[in-house]
N, C-alpha and C. Protein backbone atom coordinates (compact mmCIF):
# COMPACT_ATOMS: atom_id res chain seq x y z
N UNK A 1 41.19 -18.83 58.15
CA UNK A 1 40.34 -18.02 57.29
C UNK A 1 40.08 -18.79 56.01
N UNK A 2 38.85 -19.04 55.46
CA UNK A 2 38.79 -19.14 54.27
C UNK A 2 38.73 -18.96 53.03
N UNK A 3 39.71 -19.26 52.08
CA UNK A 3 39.96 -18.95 50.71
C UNK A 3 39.17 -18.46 49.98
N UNK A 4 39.46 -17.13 49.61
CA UNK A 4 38.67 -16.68 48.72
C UNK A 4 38.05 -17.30 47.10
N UNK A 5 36.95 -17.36 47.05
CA UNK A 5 36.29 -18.03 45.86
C UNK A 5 35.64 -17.34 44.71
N UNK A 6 36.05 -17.30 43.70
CA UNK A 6 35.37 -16.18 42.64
C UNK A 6 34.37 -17.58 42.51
N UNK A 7 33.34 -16.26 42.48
CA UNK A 7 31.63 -17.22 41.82
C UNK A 7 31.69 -16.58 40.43
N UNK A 8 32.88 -17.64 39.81
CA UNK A 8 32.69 -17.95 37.80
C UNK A 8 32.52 -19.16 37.69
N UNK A 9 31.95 -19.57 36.63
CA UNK A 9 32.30 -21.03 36.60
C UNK A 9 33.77 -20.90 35.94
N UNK A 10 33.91 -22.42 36.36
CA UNK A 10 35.35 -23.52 35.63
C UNK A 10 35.05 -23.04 34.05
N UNK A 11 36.04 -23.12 33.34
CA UNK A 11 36.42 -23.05 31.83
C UNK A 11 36.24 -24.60 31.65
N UNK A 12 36.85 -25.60 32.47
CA UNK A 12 36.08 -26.52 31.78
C UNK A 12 34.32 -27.09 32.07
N UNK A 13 33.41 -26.45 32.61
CA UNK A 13 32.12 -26.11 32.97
C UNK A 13 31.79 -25.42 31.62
N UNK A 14 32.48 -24.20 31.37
CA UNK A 14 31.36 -23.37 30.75
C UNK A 14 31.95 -24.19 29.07
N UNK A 15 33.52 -25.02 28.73
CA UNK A 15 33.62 -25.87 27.74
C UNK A 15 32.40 -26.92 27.52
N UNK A 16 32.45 -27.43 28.39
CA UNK A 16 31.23 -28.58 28.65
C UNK A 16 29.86 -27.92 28.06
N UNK A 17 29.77 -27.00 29.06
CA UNK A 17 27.80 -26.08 28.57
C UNK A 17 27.81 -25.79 26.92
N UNK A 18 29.17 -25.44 26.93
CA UNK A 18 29.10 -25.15 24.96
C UNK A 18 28.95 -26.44 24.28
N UNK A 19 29.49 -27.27 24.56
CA UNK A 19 29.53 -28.36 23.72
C UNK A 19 28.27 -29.27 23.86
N UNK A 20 27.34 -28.86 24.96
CA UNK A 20 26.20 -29.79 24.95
C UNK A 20 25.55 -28.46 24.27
N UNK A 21 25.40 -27.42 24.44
CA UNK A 21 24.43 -26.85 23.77
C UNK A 21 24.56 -26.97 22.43
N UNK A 22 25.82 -26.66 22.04
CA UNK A 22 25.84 -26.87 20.41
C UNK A 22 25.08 -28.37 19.61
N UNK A 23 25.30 -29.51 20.44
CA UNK A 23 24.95 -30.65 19.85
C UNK A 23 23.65 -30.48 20.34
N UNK A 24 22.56 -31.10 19.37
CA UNK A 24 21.24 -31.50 19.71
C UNK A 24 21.22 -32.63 20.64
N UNK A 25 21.48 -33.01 21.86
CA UNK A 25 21.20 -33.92 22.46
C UNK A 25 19.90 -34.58 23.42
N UNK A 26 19.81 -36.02 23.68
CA UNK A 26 18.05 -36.29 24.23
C UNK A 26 18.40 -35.57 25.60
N UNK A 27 17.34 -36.13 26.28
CA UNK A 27 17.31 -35.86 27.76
C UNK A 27 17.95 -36.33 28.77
N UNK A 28 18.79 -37.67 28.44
CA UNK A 28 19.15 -38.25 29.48
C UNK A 28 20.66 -37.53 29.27
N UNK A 29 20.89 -37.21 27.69
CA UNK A 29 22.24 -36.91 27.93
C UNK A 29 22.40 -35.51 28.69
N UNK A 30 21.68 -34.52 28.53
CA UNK A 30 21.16 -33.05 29.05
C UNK A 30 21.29 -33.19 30.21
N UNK A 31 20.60 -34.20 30.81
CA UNK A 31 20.33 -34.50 32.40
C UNK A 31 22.14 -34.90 33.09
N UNK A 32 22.41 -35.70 32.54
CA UNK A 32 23.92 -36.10 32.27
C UNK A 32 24.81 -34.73 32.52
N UNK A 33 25.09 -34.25 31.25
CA UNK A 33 25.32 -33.01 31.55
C UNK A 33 25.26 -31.79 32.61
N UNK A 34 24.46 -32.10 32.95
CA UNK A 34 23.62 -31.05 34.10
C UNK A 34 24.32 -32.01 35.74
N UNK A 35 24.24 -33.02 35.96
CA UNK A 35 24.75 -33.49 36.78
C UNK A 35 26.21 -33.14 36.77
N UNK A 36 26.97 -33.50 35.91
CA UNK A 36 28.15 -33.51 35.93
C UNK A 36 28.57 -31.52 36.19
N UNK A 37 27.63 -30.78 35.82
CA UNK A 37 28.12 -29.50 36.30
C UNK A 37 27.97 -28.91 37.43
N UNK A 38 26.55 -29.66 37.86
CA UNK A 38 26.34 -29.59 39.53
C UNK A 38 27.69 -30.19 40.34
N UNK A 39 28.17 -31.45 40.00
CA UNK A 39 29.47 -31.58 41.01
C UNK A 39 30.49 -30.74 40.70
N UNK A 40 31.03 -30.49 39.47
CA UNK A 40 32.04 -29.41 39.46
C UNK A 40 32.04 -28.21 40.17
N UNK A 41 30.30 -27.73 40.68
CA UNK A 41 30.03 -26.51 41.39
C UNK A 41 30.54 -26.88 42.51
N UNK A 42 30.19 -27.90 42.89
CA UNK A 42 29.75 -28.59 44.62
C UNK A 42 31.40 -28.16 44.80
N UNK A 43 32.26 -29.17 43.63
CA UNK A 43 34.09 -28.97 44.11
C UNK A 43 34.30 -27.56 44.60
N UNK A 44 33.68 -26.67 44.03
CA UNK A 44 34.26 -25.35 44.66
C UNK A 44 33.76 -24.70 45.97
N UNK A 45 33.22 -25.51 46.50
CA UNK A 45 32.45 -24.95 47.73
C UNK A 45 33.81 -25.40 48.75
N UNK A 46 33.76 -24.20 49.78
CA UNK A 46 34.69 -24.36 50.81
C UNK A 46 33.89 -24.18 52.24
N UNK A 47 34.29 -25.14 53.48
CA UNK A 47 33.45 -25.22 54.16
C UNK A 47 34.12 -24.38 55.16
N UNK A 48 33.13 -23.63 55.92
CA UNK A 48 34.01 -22.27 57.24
C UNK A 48 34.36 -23.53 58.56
N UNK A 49 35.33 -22.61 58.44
CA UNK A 49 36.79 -22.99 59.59
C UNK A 49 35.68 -23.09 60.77
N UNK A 50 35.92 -24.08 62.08
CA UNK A 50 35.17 -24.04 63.35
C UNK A 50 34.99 -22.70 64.01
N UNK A 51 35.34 -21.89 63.90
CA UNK A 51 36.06 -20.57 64.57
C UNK A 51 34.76 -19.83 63.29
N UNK A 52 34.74 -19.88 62.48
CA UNK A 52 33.73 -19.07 61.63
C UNK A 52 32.33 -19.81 61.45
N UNK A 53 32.46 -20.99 61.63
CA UNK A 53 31.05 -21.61 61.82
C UNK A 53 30.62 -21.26 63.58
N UNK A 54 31.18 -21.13 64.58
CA UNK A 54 30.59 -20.98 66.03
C UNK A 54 30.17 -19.25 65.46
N UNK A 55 31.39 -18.31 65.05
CA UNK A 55 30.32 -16.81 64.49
C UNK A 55 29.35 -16.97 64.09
N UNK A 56 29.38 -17.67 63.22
CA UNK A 56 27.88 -17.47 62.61
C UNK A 56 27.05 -17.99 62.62
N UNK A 57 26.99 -18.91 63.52
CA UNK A 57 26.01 -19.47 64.63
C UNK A 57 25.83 -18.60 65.78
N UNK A 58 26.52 -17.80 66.43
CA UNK A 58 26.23 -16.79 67.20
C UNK A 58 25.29 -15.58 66.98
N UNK A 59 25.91 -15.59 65.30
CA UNK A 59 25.35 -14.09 64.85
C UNK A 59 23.40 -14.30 64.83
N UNK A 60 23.43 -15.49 63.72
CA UNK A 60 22.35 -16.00 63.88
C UNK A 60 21.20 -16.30 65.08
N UNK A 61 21.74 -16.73 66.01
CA UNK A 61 20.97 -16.51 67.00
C UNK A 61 20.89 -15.81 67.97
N UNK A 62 22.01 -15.03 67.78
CA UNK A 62 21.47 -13.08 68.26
C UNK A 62 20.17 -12.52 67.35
N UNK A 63 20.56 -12.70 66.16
CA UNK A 63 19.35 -11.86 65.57
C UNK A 63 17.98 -12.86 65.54
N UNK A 64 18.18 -13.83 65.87
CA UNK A 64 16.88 -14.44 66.24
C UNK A 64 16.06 -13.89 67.31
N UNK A 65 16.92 -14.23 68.71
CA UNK A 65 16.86 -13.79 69.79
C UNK A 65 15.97 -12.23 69.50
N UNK A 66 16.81 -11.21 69.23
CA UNK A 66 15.67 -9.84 68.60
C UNK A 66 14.94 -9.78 67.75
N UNK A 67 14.62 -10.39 67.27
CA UNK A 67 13.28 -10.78 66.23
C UNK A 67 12.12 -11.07 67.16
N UNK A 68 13.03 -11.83 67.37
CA UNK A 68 11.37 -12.70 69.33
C UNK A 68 10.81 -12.01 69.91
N UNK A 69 11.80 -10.40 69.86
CA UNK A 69 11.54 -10.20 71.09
C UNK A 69 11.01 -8.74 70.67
N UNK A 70 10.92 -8.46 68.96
CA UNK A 70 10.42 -7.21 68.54
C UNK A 70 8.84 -8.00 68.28
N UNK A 71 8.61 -9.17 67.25
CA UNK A 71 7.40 -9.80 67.67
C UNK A 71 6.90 -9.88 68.74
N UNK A 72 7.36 -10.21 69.95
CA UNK A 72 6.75 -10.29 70.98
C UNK A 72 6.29 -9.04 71.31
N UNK A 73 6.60 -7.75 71.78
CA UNK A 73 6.33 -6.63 72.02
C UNK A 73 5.21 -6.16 71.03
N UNK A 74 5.45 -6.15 69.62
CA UNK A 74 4.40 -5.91 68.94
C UNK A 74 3.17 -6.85 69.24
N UNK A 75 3.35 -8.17 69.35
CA UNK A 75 1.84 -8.74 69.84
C UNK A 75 1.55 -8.19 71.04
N UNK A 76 2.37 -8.01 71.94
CA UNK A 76 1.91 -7.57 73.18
C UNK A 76 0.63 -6.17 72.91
N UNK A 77 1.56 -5.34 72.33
CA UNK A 77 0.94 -4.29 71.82
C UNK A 77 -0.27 -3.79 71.40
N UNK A 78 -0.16 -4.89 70.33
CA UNK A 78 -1.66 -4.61 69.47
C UNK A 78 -2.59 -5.82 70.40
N UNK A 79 -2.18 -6.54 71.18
CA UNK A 79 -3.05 -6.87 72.12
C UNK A 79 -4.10 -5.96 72.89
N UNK A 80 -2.89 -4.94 73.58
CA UNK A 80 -3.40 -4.50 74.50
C UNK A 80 -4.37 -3.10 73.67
N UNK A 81 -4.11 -2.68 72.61
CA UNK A 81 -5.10 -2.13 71.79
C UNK A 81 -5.91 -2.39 71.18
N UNK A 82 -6.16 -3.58 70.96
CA UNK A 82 -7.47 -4.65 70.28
C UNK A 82 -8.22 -4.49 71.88
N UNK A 83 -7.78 -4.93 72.90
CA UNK A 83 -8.33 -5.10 74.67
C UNK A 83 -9.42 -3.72 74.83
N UNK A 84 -8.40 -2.47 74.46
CA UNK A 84 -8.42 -1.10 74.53
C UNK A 84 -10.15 -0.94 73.71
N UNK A 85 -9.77 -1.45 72.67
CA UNK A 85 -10.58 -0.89 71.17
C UNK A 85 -11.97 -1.90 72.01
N UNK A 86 -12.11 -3.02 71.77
CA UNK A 86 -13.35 -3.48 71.91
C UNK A 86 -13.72 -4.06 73.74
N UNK A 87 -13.24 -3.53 73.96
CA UNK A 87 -13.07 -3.84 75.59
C UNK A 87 -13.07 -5.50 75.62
N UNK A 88 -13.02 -5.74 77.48
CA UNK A 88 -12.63 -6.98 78.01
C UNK A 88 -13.12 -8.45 77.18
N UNK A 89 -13.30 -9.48 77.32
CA UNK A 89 -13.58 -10.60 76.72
C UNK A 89 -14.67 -10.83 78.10
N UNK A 90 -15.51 -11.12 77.35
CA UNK A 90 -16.88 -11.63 78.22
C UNK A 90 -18.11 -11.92 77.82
């Protein structure tokens, strides 16, 4: 099972965001900044166990699978009532 993750940032993330905001800095350092908080995010990402990635690859393409197949019926549908409405093709 995988570890539960509070979506806060790091204290040293939101230290960092204070200390660039407070200073007037250019762009490259901003950009700088901004990188370096994107990987601290990335560190907290946890990837699902094989056993929870095959679920939810299952789940997913179950509900694909009925999506197809409620589109399909509805085109069928309004096919055969467009057919209905202006008669045959000829």
């Amino acid at each position: 099972m995988a570890r539960k993750v509070v979506d806060e940032p790091s204290e040293e993330v939101v230290a960092n965001a204070r200390i660039a905001r407070e200073s007037n800095r250019g762009p490259f350092a901003r950009l700088s900044v901004f990188i370096k908080q994107v990987f601290a995010e990335l560190r907290k990402v946890v990837t699902p166990t094989r056993k929870e990635l095959l679920s939810y690859t299952g789940v997913v393409l179950v509900f694909v699978i009925i999506m197809m197949g409620i589109v399909s019926a509805f085109d069928w549908v309004f096919g055969f009532v467009v057919l209905y409405v202006f008669g045959t093709p000829g």
